[in-house]
PDB file of N, CA and C in Angstrom:
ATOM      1  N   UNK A   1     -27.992   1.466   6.839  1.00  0.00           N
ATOM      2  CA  UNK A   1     -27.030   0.871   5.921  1.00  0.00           C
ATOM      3  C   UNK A   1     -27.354  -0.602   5.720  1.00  0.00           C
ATOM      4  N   UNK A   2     -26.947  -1.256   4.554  1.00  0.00           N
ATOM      5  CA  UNK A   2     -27.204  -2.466   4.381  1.00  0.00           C
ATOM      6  C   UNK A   2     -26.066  -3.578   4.734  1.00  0.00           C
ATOM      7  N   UNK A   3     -26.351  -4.554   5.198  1.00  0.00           N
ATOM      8  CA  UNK A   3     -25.257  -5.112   5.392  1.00  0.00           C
ATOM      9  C   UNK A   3     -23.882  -5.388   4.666  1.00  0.00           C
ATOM     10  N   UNK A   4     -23.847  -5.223   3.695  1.00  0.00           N
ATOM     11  CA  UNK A   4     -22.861  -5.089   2.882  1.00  0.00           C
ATOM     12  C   UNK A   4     -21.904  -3.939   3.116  1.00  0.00           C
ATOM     13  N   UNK A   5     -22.629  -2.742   2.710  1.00  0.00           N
ATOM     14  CA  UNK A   5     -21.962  -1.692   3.144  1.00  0.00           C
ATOM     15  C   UNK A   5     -21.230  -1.978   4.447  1.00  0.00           C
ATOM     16  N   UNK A   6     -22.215  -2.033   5.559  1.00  0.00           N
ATOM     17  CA  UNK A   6     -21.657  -1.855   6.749  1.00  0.00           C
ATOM     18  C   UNK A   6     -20.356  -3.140   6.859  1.00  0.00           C
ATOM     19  N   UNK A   7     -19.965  -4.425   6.191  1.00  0.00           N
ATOM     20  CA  UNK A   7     -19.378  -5.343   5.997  1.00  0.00           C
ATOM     21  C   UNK A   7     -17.791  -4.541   5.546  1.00  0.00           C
ATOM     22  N   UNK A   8     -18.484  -3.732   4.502  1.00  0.00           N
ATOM     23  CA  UNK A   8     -16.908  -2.755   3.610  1.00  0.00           C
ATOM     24  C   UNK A   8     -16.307  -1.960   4.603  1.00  0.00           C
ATOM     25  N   UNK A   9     -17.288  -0.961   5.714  1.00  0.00           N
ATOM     26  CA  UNK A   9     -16.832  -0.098   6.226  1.00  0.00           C
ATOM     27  C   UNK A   9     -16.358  -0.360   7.397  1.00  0.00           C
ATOM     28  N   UNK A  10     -16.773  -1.574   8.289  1.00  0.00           N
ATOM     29  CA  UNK A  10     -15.755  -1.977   9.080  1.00  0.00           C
ATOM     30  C   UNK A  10     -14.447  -2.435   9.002  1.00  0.00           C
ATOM     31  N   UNK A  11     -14.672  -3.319   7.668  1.00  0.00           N
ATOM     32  CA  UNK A  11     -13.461  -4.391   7.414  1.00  0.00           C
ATOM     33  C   UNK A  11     -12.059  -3.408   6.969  1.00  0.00           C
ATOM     34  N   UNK A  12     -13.257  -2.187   6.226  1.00  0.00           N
ATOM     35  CA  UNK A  12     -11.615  -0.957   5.743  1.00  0.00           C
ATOM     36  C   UNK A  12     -11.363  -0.251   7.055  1.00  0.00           C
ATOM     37  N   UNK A  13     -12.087  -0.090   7.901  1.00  0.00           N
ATOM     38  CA  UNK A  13     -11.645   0.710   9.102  1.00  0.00           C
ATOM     39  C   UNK A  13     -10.715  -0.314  10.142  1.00  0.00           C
ATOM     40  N   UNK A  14     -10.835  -1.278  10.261  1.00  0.00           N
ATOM     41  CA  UNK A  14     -10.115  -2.305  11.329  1.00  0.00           C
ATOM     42  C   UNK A  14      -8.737  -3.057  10.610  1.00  0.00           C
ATOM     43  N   UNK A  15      -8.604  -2.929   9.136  1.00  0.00           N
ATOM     44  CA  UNK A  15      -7.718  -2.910   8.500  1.00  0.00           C
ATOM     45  C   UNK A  15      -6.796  -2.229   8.091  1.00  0.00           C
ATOM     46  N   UNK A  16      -7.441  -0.603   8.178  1.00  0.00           N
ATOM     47  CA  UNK A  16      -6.702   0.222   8.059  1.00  0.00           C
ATOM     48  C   UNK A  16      -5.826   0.432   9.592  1.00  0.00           C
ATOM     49  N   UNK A  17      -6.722   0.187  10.749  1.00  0.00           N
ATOM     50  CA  UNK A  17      -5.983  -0.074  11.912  1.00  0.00           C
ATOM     51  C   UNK A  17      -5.105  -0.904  12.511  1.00  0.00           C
ATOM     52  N   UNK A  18      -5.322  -2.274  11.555  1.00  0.00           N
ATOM     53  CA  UNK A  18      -4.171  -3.207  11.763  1.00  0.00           C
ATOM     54  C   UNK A  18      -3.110  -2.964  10.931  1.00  0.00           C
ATOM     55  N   UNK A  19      -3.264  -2.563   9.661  1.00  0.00           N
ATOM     56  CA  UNK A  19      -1.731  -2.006   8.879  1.00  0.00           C
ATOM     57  C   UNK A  19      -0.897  -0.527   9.778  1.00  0.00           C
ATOM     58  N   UNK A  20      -2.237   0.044  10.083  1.00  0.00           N
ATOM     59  CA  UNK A  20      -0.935   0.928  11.000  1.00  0.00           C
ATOM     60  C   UNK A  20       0.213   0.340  12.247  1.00  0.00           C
ATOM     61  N   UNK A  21      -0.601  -0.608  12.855  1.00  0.00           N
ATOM     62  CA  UNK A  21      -0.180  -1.179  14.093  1.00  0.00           C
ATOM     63  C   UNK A  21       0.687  -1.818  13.793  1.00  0.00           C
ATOM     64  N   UNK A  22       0.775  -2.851  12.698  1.00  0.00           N
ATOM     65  CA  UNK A  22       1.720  -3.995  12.219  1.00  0.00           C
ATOM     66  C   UNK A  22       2.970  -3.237  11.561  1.00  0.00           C
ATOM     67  N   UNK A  23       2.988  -2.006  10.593  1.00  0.00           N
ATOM     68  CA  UNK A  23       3.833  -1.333  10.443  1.00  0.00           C
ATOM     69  C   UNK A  23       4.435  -0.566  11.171  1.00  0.00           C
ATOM     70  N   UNK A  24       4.020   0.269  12.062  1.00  0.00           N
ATOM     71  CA  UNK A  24       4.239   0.855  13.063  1.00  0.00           C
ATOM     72  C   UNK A  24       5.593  -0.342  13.829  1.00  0.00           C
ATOM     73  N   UNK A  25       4.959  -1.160  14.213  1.00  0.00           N
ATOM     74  CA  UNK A  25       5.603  -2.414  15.012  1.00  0.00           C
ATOM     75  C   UNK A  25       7.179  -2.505  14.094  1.00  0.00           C
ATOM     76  N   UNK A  26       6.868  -2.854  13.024  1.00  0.00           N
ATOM     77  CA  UNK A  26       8.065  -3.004  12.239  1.00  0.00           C
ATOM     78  C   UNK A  26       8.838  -1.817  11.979  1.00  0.00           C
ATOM     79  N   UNK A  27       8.311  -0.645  12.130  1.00  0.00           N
ATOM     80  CA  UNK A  27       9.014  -0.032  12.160  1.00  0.00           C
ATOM     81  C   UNK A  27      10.323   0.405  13.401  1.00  0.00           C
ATOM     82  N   UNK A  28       9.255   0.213  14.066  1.00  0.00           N
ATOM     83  CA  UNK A  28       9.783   0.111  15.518  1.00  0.00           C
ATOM     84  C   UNK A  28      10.994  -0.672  15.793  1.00  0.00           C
ATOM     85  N   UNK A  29      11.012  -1.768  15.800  1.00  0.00           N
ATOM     86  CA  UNK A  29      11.620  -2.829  15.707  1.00  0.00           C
ATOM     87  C   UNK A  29      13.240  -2.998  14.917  1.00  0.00           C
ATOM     88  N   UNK A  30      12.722  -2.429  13.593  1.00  0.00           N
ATOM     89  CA  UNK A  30      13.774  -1.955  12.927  1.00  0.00           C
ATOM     90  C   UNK A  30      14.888  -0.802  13.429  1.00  0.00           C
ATOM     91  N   UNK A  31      14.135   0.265  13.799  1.00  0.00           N
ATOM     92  CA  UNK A  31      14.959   1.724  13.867  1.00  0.00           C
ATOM     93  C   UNK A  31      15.690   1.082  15.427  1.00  0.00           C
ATOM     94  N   UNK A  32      15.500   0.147  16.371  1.00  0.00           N
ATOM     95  CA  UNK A  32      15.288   0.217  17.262  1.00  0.00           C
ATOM     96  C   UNK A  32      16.840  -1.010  17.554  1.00  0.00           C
ATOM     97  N   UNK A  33      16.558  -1.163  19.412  1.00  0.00           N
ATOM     98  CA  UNK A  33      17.894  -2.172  19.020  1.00  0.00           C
ATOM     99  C   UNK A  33      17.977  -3.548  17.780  1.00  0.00           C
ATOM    100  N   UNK A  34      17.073  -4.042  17.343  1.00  0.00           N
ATOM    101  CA  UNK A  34      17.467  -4.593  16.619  1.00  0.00           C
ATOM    102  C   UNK A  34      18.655  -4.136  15.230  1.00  0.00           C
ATOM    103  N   UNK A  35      18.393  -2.997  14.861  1.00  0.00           N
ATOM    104  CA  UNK A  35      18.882  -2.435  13.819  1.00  0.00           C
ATOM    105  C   UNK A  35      18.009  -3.037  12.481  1.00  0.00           C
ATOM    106  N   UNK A  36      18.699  -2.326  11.350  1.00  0.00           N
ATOM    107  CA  UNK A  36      17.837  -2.952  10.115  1.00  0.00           C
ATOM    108  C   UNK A  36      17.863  -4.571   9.750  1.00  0.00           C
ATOM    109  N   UNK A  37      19.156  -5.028   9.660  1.00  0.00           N
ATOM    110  CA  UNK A  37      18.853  -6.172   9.648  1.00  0.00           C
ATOM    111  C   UNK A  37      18.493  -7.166  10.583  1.00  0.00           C
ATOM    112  N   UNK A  38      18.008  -6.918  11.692  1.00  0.00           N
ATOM    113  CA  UNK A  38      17.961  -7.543  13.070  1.00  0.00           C
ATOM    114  C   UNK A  38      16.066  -7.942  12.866  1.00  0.00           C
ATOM    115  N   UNK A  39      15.776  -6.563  12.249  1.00  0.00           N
ATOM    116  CA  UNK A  39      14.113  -6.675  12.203  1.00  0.00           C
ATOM    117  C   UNK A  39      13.731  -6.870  10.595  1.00  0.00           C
ATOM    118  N   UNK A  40      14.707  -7.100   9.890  1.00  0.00           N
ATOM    119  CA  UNK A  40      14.232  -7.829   8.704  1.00  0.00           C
ATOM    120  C   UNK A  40      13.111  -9.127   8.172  1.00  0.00           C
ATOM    121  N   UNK A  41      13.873 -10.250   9.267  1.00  0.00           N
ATOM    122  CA  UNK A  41      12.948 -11.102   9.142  1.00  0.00           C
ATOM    123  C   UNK A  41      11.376 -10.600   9.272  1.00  0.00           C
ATOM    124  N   UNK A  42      11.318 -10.012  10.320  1.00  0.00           N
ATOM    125  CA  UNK A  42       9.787  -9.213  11.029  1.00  0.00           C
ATOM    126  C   UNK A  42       9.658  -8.640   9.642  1.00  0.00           C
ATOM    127  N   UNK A  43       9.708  -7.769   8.975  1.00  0.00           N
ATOM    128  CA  UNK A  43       9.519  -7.573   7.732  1.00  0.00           C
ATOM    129  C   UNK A  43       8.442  -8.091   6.913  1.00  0.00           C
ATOM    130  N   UNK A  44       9.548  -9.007   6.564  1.00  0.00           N
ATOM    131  CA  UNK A  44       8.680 -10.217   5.882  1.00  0.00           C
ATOM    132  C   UNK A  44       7.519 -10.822   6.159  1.00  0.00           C
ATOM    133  N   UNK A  45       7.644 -11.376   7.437  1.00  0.00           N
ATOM    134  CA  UNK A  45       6.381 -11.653   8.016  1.00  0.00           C
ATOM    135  C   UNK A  45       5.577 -10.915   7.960  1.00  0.00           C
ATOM    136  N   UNK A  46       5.290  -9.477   8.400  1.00  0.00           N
ATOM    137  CA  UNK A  46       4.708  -8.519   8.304  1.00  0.00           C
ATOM    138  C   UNK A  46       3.978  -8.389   7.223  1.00  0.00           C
ATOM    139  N   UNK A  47       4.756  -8.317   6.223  1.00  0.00           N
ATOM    140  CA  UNK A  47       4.779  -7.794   4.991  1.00  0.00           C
ATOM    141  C   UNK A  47       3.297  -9.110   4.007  1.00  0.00           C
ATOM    142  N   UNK A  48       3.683 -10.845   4.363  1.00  0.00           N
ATOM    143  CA  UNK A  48       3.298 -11.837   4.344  1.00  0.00           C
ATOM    144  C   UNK A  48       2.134 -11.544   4.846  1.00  0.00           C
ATOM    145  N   UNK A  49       1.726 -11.302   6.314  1.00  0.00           N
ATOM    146  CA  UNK A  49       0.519 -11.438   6.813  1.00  0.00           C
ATOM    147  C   UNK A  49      -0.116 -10.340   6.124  1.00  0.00           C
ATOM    148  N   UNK A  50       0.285  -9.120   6.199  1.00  0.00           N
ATOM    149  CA  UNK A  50      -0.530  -7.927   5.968  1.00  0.00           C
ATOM    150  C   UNK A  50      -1.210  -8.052   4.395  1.00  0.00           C
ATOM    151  N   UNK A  51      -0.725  -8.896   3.400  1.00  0.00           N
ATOM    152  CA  UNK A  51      -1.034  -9.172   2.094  1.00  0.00           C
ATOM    153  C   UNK A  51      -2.251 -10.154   2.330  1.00  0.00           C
ATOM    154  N   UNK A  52      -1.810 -10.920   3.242  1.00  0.00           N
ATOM    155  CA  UNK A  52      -3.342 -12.016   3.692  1.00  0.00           C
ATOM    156  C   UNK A  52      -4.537 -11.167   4.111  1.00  0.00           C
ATOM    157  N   UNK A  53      -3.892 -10.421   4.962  1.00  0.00           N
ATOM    158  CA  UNK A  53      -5.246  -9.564   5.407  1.00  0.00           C
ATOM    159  C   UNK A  53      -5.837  -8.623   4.316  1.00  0.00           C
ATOM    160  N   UNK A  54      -5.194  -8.192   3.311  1.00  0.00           N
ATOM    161  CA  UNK A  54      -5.654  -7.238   2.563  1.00  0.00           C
ATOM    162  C   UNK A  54      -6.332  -8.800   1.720  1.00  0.00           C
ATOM    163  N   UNK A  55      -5.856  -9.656   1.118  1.00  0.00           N
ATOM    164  CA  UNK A  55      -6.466 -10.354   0.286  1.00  0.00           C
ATOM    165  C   UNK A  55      -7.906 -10.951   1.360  1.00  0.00           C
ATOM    166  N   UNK A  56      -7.764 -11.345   2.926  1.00  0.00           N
ATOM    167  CA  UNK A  56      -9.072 -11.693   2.741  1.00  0.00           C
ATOM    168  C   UNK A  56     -10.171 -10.543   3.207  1.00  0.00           C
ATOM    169  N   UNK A  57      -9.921  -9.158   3.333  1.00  0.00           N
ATOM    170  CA  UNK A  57     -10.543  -8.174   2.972  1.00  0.00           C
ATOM    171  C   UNK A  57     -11.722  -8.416   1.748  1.00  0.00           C
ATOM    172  N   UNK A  58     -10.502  -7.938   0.568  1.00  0.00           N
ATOM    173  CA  UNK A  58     -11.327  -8.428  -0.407  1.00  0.00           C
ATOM    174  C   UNK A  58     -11.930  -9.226  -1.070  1.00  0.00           C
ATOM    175  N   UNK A  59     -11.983 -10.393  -0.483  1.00  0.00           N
ATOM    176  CA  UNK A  59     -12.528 -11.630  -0.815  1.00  0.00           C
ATOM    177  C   UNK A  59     -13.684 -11.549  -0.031  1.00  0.00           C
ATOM    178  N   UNK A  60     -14.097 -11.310   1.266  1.00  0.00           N
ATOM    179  CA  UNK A  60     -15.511 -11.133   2.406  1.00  0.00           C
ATOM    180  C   UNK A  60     -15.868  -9.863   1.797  1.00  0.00           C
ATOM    181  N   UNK A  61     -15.652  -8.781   1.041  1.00  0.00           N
ATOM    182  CA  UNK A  61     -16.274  -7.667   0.814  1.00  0.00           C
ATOM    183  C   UNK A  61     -16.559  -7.637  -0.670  1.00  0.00           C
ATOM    184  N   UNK A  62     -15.280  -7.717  -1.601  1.00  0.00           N
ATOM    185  CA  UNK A  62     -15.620  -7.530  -2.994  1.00  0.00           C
ATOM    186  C   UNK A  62     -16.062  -8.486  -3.995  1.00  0.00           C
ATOM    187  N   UNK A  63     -15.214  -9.937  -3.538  1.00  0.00           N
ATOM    188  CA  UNK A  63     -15.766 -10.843  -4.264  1.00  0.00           C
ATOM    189  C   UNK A  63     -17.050 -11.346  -4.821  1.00  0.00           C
ATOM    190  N   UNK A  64     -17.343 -11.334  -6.019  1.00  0.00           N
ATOM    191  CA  UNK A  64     -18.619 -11.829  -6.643  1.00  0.00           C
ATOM    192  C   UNK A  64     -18.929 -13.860  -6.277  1.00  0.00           C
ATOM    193  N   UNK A  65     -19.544 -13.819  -5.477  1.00  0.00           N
ATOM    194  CA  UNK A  65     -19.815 -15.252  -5.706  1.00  0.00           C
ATOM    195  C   UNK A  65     -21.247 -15.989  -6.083  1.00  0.00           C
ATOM    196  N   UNK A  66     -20.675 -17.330  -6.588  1.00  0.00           N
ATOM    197  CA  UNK A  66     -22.487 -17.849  -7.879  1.00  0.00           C
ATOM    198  C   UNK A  66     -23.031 -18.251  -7.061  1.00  0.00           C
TER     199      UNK A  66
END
């Protein structure tokens, strides 16, 4: 494989493993003693980071640069 490839197929495999974990977590959190609004904030955050990680995904893998 070329480095690139191998660049896509880690970054989607260790990403796809951190969105489970980070959701998972929030989910957790939520159903859990906190209740729903207790793990709301976590949410957000969650929700915040996990958009970073997907954006710098695609920025180290898909982005075209000059």
């Amino acid at each position: 494989m070329t480095q690139d490839r191998v660049k896509i197929v880690t970054g989607l495999i260790s990403t796809i493993i951190l969105f489970g974990f980070i959701l998972g977590l929030a989910h957790s959190i939520s159903t859990g003693f906190a209740g729903f609004w207790g793990g709301l904030p976590f949410w957000f955050i969650a929700i915040f980071v996990l958009s970073l990680v997907a954006y710098d995904y695609w920025d180290q893998c898909f982005r075209k640069r000059g």
